[in-house]
C-alpha atoms as a PDB file:
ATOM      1  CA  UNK A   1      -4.202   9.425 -14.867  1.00  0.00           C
ATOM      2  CA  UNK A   2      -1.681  12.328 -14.888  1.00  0.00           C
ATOM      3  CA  UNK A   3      -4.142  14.048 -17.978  1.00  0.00           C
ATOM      4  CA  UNK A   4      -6.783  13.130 -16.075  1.00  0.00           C
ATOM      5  CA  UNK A   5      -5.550  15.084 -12.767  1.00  0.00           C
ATOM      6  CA  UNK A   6      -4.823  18.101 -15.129  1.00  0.00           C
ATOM      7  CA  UNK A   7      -7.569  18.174 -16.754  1.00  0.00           C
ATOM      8  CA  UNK A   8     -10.125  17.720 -13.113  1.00  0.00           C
ATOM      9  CA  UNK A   9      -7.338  20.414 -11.396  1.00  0.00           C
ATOM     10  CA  UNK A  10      -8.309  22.861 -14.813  1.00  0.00           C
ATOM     11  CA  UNK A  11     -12.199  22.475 -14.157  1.00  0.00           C
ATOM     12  CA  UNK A  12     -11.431  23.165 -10.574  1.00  0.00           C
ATOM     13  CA  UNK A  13      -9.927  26.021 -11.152  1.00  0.00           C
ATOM     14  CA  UNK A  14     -12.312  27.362 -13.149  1.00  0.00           C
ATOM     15  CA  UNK A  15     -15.288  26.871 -11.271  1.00  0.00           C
ATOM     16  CA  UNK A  16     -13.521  28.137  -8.080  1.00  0.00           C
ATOM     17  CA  UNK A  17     -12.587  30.763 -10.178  1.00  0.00           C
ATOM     18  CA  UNK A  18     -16.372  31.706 -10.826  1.00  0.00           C
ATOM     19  CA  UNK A  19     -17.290  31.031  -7.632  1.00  0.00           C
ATOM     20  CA  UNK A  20     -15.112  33.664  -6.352  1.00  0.00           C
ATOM     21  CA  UNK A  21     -16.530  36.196  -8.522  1.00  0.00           C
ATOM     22  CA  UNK A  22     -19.849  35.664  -7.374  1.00  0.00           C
ATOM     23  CA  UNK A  23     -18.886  35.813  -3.876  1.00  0.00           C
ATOM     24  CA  UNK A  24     -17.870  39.223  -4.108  1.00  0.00           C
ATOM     25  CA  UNK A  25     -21.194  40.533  -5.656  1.00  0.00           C
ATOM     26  CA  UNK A  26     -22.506  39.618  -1.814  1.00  0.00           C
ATOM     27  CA  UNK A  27     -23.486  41.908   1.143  1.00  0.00           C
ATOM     28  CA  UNK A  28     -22.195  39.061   3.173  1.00  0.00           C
ATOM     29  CA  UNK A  29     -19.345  37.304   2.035  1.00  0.00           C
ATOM     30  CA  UNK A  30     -17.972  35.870   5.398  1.00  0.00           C
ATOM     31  CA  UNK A  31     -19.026  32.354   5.967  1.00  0.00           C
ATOM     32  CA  UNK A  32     -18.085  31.889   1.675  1.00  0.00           C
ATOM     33  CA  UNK A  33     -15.047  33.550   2.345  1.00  0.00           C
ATOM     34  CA  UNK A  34     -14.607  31.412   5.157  1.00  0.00           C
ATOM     35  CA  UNK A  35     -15.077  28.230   3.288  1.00  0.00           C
ATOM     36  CA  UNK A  36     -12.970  29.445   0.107  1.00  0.00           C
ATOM     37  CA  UNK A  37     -10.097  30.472   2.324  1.00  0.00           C
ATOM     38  CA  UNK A  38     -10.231  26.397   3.644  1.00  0.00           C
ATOM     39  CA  UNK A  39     -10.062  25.556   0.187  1.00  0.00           C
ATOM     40  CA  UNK A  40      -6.349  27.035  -0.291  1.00  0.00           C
ATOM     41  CA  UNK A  41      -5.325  25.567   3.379  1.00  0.00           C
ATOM     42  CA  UNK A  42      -6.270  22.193   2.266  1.00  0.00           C
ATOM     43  CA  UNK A  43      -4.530  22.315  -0.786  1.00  0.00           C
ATOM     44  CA  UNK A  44      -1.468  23.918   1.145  1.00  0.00           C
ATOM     45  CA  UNK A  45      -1.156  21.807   3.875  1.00  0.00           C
ATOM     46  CA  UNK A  46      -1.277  18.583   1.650  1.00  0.00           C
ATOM     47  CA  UNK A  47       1.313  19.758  -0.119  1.00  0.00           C
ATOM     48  CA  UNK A  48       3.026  20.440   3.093  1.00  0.00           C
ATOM     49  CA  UNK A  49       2.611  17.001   4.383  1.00  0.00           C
ATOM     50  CA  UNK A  50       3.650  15.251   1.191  1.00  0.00           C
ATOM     51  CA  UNK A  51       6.897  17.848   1.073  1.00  0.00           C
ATOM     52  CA  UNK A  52       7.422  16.885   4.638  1.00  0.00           C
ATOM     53  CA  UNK A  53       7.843  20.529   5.647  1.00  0.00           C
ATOM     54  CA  UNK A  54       8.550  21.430   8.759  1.00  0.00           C
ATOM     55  CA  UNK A  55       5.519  22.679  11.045  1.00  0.00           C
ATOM     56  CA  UNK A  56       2.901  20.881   8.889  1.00  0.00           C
ATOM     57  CA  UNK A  57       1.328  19.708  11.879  1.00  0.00           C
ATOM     58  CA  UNK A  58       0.437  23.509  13.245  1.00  0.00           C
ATOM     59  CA  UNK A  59      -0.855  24.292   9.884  1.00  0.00           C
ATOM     60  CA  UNK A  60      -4.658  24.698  10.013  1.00  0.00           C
ATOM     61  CA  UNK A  61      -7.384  23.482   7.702  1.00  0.00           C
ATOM     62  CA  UNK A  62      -9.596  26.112   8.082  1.00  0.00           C
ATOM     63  CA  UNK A  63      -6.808  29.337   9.155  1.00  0.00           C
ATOM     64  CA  UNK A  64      -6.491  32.150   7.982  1.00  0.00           C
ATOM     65  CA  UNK A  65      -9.050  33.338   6.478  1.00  0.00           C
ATOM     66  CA  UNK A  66      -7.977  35.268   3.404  1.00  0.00           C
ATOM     67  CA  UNK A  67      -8.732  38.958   3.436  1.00  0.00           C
ATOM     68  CA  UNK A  68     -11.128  39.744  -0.011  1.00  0.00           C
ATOM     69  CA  UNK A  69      -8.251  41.176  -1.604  1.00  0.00           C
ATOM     70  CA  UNK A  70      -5.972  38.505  -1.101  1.00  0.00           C
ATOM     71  CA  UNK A  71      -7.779  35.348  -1.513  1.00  0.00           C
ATOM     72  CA  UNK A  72      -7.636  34.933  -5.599  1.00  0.00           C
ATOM     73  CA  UNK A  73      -3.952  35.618  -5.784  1.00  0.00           C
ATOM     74  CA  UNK A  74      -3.566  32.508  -2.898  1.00  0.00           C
ATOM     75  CA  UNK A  75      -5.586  30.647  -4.846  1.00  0.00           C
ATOM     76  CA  UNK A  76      -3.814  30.726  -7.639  1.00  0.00           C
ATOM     77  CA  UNK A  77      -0.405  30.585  -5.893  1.00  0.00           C
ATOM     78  CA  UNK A  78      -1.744  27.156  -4.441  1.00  0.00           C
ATOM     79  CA  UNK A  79      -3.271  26.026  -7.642  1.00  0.00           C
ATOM     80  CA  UNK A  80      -0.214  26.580  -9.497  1.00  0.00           C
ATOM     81  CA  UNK A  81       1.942  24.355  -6.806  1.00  0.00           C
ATOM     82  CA  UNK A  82      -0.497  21.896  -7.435  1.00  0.00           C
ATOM     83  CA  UNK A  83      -0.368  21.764 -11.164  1.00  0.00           C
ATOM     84  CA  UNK A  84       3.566  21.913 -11.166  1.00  0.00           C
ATOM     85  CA  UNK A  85       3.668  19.421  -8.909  1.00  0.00           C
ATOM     86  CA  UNK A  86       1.185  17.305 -11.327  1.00  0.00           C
ATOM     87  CA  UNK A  87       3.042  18.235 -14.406  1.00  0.00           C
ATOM     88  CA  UNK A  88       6.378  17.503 -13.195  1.00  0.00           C
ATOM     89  CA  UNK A  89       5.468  14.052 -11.582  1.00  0.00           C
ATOM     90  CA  UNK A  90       5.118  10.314 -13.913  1.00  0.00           C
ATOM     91  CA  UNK A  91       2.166   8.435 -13.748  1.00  0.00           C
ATOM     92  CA  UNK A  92       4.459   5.693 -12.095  1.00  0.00           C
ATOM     93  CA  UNK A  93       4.989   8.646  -9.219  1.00  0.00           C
ATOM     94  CA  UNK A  94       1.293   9.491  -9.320  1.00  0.00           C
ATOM     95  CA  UNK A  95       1.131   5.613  -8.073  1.00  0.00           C
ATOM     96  CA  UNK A  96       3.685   6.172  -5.184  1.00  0.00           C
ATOM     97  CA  UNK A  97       2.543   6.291  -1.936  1.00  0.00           C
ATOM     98  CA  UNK A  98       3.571   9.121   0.116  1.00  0.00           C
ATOM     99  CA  UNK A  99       3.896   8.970   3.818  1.00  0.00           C
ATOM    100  CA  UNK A 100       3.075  11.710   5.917  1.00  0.00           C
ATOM    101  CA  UNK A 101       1.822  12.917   9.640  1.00  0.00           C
ATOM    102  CA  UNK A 102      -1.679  12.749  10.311  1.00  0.00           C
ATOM    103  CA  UNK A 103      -4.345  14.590  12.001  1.00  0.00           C
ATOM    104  CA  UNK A 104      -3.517  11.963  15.049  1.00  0.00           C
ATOM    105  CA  UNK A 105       0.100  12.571  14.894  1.00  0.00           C
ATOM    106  CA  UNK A 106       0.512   9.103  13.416  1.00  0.00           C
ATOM    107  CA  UNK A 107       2.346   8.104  10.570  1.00  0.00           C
ATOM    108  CA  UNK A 108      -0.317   7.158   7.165  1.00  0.00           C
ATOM    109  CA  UNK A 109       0.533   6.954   3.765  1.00  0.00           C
ATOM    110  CA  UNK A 110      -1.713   7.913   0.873  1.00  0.00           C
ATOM    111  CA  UNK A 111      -0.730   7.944  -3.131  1.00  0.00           C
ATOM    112  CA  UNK A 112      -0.167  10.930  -4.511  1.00  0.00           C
ATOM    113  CA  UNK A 113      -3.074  10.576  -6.995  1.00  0.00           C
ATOM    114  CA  UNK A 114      -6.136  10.009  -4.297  1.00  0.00           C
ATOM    115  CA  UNK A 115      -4.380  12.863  -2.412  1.00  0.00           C
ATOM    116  CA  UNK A 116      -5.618  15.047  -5.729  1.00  0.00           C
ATOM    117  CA  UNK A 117      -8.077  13.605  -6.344  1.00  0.00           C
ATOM    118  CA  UNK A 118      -9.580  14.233  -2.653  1.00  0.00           C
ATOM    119  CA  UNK A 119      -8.864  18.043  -3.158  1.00  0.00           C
ATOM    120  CA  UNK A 120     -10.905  18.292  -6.146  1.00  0.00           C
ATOM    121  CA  UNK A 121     -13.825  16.115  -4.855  1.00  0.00           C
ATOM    122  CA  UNK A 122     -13.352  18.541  -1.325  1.00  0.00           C
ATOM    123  CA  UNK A 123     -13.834  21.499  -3.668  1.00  0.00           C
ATOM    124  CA  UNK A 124     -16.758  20.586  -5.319  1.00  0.00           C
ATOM    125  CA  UNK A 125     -18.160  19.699  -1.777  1.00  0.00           C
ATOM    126  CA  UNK A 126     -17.663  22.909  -0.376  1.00  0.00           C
ATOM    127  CA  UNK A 127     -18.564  24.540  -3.451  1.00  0.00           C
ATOM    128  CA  UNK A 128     -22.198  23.386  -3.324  1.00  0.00           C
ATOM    129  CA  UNK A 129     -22.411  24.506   0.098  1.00  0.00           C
ATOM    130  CA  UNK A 130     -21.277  28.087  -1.172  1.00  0.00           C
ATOM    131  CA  UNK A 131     -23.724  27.942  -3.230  1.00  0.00           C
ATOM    132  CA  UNK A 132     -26.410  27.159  -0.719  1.00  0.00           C
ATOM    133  CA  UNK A 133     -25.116  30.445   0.688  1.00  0.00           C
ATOM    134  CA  UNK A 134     -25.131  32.541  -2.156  1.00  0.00           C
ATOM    135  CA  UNK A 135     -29.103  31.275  -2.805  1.00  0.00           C
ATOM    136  CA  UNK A 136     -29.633  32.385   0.831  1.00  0.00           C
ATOM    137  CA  UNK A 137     -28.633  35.780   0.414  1.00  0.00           C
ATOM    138  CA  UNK A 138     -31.409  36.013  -2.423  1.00  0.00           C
ATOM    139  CA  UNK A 139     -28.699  35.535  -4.959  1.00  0.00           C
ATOM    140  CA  UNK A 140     -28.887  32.811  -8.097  1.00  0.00           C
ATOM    141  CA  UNK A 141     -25.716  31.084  -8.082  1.00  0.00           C
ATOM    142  CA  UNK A 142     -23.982  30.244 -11.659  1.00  0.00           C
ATOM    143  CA  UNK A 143     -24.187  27.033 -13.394  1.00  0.00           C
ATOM    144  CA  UNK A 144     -20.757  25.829 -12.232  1.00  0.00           C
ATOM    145  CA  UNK A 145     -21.628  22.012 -12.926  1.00  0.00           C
ATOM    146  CA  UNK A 146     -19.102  19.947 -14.790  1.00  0.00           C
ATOM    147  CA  UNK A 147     -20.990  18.965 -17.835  1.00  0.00           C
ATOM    148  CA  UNK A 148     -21.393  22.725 -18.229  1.00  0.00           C
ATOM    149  CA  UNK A 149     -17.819  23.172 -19.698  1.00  0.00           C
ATOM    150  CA  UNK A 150     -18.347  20.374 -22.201  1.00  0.00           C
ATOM    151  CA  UNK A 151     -21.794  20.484 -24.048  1.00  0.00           C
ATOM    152  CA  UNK A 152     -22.517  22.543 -26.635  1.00  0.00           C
ATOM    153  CA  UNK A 153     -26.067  23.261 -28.039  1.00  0.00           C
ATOM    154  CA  UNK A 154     -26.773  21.993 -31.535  1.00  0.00           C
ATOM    155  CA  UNK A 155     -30.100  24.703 -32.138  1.00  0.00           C
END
């Protein structure tokens, strides 16, 4: 499972990576910026909950909003926390439940695998709709699917 987190966080990456490129060729990158920008809090504030830091609860899924010139280097600070945290846990620890604070205030408790797992699967949610965006502003979106960084044509 651990590979297998690695491996779906890498793809991630990669197409968020694209994505982000494309959103700055727009006129109007707001609402994609908007949605990108959640991306990194979601990532940040479930590592803050399974840290147990301190003012998790005030942290906000979809605030701030990175400024364009900010919002790959957060990225990639947040994506790197993930993947150390990934690399540096066991597959036994992948399996460990972690408790945490919920939206409610209530206590829950989630493993630490379908924790990553939901923040890839969120990505690739919100990615499609950023793509629905880019195609509305008359722009053709890349080919960002999965099976697109594994085929290779034969002729």
């Amino acid at each position: 499972m651990k590979e297998y987190l690695l491996q779906s966080f890498a793809f991630n990456d990669g197409g968020n990576k694209r994505m982000l490129q494309k959103i700055m060729s727009l006129t109007d990158k707001k609402e994609c910026l908007r949605h990108f920008s959640h991306l990194i809090n979601s990532q940040n504030k479930w590592l803050a909950r399974i840290l147990q830091e301190p003012g998790v609860a005030n942290m906000s899924w979809w605030d701030p909003v990175y400024p364009v010139d900010m919002i790959e280097t957060e990225w990639e600070k947040s994506q790197q926390q993930w993947v150390g945290l990934l690399t540096n846990s066991t597959e036994k620890g992948l399996e460990e439940e972690v408790t945490f604070n919920g939206y409610d205030g209530g206590k829950w408790k989630a493993k630490l695998l379908d924790i990553a797992l939901q923040l890839v699967y969120h990505s690739i949610h919100h990615r499609a709709q950023m793509q629905m965006m880019i195609r509305e502003q008359g722009v053709e979106p890349d080919f960002i699917d999965y099976i697109g960084t594994k085929y290779v044509k034969l002729s």
